[in-house]
N, C-alpha and C. Protein backbone atom coordinates (compact mmCIF):
# COMPACT_ATOMS: atom_id res chain seq x y z
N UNK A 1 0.84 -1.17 0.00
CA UNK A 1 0.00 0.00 0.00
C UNK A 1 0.89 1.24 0.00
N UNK A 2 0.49 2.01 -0.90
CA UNK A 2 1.28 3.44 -0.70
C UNK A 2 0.78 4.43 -0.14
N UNK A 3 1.71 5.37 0.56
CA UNK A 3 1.28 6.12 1.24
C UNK A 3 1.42 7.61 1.17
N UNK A 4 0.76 8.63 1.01
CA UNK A 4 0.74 9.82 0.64
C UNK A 4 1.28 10.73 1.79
N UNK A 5 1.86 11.78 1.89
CA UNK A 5 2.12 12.28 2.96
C UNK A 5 2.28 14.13 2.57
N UNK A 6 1.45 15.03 3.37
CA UNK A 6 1.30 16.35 2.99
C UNK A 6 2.39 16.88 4.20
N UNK A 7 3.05 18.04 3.43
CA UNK A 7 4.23 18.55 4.47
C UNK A 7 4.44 20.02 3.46
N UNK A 8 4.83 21.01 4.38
CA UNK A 8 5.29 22.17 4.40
C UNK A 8 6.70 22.33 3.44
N UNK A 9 6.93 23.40 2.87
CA UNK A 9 8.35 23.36 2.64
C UNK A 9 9.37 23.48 3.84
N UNK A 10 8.78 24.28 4.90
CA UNK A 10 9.63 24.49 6.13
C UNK A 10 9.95 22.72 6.70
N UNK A 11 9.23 22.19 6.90
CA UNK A 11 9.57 20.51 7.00
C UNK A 11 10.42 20.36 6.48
N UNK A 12 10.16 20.59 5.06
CA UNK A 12 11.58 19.68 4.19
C UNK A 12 12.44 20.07 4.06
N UNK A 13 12.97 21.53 5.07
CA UNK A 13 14.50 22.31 5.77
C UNK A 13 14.94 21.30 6.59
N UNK A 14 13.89 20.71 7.48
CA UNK A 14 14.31 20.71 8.74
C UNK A 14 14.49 18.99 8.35
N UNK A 15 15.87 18.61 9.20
CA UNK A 15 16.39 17.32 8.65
C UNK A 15 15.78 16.34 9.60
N UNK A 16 15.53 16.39 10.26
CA UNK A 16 14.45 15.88 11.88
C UNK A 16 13.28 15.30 11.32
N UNK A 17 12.69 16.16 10.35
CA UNK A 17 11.17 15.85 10.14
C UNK A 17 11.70 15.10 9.05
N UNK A 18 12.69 14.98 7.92
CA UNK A 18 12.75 14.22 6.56
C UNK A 18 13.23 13.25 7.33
N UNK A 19 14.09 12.93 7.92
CA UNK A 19 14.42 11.82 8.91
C UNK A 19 13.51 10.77 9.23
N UNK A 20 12.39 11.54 9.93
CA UNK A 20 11.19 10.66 10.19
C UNK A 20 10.46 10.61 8.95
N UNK A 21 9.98 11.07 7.88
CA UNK A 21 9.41 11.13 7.28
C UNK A 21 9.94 9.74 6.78
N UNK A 22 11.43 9.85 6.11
CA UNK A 22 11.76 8.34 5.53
C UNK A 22 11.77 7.24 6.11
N UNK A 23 11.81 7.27 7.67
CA UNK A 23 11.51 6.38 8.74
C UNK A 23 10.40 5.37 8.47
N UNK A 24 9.36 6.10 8.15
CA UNK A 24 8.24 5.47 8.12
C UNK A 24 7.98 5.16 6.69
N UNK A 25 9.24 4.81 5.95
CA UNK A 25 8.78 3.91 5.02
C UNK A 25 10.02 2.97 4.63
N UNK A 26 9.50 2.31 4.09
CA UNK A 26 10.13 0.48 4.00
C UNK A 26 11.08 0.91 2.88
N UNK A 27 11.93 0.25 2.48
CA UNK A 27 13.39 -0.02 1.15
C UNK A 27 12.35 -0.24 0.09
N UNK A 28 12.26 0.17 -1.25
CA UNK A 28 11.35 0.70 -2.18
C UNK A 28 10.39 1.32 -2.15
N UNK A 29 10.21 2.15 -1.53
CA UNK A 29 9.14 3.12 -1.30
C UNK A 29 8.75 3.95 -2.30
N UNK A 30 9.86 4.64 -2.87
CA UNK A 30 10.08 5.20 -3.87
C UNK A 30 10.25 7.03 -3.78
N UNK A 31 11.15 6.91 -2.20
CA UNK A 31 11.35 7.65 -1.69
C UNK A 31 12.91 8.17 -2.78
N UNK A 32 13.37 9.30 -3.02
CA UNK A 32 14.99 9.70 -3.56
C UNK A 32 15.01 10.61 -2.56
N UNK A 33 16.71 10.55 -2.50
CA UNK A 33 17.52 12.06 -2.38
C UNK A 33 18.60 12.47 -3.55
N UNK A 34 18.77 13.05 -2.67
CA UNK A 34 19.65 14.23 -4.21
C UNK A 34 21.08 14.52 -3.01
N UNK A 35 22.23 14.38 -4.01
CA UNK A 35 23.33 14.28 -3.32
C UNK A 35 23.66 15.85 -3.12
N UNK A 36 24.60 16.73 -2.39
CA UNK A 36 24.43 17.84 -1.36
C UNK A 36 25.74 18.10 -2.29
N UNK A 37 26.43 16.78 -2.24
CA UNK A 37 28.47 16.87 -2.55
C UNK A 37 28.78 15.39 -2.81
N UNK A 38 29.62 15.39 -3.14
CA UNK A 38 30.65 14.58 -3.88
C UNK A 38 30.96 13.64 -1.93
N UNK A 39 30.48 12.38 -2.49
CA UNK A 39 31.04 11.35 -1.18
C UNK A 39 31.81 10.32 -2.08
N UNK A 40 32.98 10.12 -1.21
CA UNK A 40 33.87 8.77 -1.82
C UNK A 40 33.64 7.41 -1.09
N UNK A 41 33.16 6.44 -1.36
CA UNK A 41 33.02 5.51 -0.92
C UNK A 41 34.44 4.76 0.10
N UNK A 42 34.22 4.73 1.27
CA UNK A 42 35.52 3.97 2.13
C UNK A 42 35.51 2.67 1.28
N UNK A 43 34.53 1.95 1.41
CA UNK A 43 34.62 0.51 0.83
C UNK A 43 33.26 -0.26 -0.16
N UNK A 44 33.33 -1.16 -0.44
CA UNK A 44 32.37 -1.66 -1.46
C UNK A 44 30.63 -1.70 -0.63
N UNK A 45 31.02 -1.67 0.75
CA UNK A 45 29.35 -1.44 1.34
C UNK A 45 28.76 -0.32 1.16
N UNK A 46 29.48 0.48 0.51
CA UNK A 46 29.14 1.96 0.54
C UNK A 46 28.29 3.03 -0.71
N UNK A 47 28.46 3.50 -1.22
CA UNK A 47 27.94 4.03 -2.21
C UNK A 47 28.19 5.43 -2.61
N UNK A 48 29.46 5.93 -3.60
CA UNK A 48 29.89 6.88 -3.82
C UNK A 48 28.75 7.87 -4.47
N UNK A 49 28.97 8.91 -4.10
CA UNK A 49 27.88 10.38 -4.72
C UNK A 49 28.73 11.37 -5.48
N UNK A 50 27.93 11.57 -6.64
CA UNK A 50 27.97 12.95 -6.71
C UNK A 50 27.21 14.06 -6.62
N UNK A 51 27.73 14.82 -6.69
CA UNK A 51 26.67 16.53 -6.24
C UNK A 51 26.06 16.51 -7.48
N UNK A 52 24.49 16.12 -6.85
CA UNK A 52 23.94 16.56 -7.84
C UNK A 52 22.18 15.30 -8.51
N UNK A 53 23.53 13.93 -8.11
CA UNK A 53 22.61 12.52 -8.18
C UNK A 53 21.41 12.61 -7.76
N UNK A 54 20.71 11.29 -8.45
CA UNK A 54 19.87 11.13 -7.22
C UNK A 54 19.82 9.42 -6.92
N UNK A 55 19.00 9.69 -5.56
CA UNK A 55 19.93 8.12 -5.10
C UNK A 55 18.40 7.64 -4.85
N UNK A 56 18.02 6.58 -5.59
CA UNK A 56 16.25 5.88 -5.56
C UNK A 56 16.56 4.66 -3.97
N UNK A 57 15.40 4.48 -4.09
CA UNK A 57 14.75 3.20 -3.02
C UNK A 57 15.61 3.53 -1.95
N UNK A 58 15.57 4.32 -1.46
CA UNK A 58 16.23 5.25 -0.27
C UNK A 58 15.24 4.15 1.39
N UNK A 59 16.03 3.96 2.21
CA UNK A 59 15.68 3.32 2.90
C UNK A 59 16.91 3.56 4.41
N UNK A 60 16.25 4.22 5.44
CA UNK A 60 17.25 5.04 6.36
C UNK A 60 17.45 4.07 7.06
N UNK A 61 18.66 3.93 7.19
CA UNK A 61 19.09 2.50 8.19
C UNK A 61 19.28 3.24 10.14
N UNK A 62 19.76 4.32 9.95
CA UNK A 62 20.34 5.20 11.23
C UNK A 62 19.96 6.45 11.54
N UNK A 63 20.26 7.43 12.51
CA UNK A 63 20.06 8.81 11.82
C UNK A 63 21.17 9.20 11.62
N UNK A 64 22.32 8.59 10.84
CA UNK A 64 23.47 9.08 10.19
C UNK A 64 23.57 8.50 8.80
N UNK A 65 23.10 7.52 8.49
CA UNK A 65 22.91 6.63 7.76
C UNK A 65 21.69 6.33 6.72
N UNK A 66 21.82 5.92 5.55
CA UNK A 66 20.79 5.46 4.64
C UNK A 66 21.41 4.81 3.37
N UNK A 67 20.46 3.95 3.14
CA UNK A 67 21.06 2.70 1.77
C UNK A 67 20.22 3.16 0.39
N UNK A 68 20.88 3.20 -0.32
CA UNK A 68 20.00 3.53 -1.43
C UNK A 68 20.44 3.05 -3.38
N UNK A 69 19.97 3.34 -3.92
CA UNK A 69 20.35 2.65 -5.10
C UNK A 69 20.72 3.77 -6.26
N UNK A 70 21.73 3.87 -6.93
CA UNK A 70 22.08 5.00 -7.89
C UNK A 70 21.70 4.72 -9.33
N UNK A 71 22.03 5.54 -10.45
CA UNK A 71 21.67 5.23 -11.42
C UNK A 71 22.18 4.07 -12.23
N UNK A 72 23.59 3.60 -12.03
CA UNK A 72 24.02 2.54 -12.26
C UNK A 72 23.65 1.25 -11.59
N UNK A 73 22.30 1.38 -11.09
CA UNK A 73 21.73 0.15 -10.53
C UNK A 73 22.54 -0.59 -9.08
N UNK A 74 23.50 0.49 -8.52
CA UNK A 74 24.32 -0.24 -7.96
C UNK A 74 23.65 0.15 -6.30
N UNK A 75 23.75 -0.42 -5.16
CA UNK A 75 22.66 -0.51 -4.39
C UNK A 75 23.67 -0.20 -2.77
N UNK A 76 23.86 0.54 -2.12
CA UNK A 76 24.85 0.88 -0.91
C UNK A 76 24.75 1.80 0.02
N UNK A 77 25.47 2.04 1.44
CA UNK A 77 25.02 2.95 2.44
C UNK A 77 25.80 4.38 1.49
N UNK A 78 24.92 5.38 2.63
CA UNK A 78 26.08 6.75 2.17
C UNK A 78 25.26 7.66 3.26
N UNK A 79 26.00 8.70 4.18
CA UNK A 79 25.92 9.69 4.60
C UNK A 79 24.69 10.82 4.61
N UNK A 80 23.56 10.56 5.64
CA UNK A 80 22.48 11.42 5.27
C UNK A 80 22.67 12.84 5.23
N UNK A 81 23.96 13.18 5.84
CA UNK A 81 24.65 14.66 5.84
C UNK A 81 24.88 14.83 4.31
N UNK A 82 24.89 14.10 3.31
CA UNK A 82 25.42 14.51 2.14
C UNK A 82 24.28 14.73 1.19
N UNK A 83 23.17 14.42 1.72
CA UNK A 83 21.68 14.49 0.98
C UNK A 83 20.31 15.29 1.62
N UNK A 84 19.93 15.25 0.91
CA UNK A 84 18.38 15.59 1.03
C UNK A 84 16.74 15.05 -0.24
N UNK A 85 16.31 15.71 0.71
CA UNK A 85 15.07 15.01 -0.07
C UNK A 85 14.47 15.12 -1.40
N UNK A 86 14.57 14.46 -2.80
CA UNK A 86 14.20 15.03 -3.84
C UNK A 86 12.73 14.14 -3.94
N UNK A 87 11.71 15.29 -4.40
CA UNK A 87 10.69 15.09 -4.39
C UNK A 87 10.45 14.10 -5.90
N UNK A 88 9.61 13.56 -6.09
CA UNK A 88 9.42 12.52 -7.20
C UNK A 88 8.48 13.45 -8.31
């Protein structure tokens, strides 16, 4: 079942409320973010960014943390400091 959700632009400043917002939904949701900057991957669990991407089936593992899938189909954690929320 999908789920609709109405929010403010001031919400989608505040990293607290997108936090929870992605909380409450499962790995394919069909939630994205959009990369902030350029992240280098430490190792193969990871998932390098660039400024600018966007990263699909976004699924927050931490509140430092989230796994998500890039355009090269390739599927890994990366830094919620380096993203934010791109609307669909």
């Amino acid at each position: 079942m999908t789920q609709a959700y109405t929010f403010s632009t001031f919400a989608l400043k505040s990293r607290y409320i997108c936090t929870v917002l992605l909380k409450c939904c499962t790995g394919g949701c069909g939630f994205k973010k959009r990369a902030l900057r350029d992240y280098t991957a430490p190792d193969e669990s990871c998932l390098s960014l660039t400024e600018g991407e966007i990263i699909t089936n976004v699924s927050v593992i931490d509140d430092d943390w989230a796994e998500g899938q890039n355009f090269n189909d390739r599927t890994g954690r990366f830094p919620l400091s380096h993203s934010e929320v791109s609307l669909p």
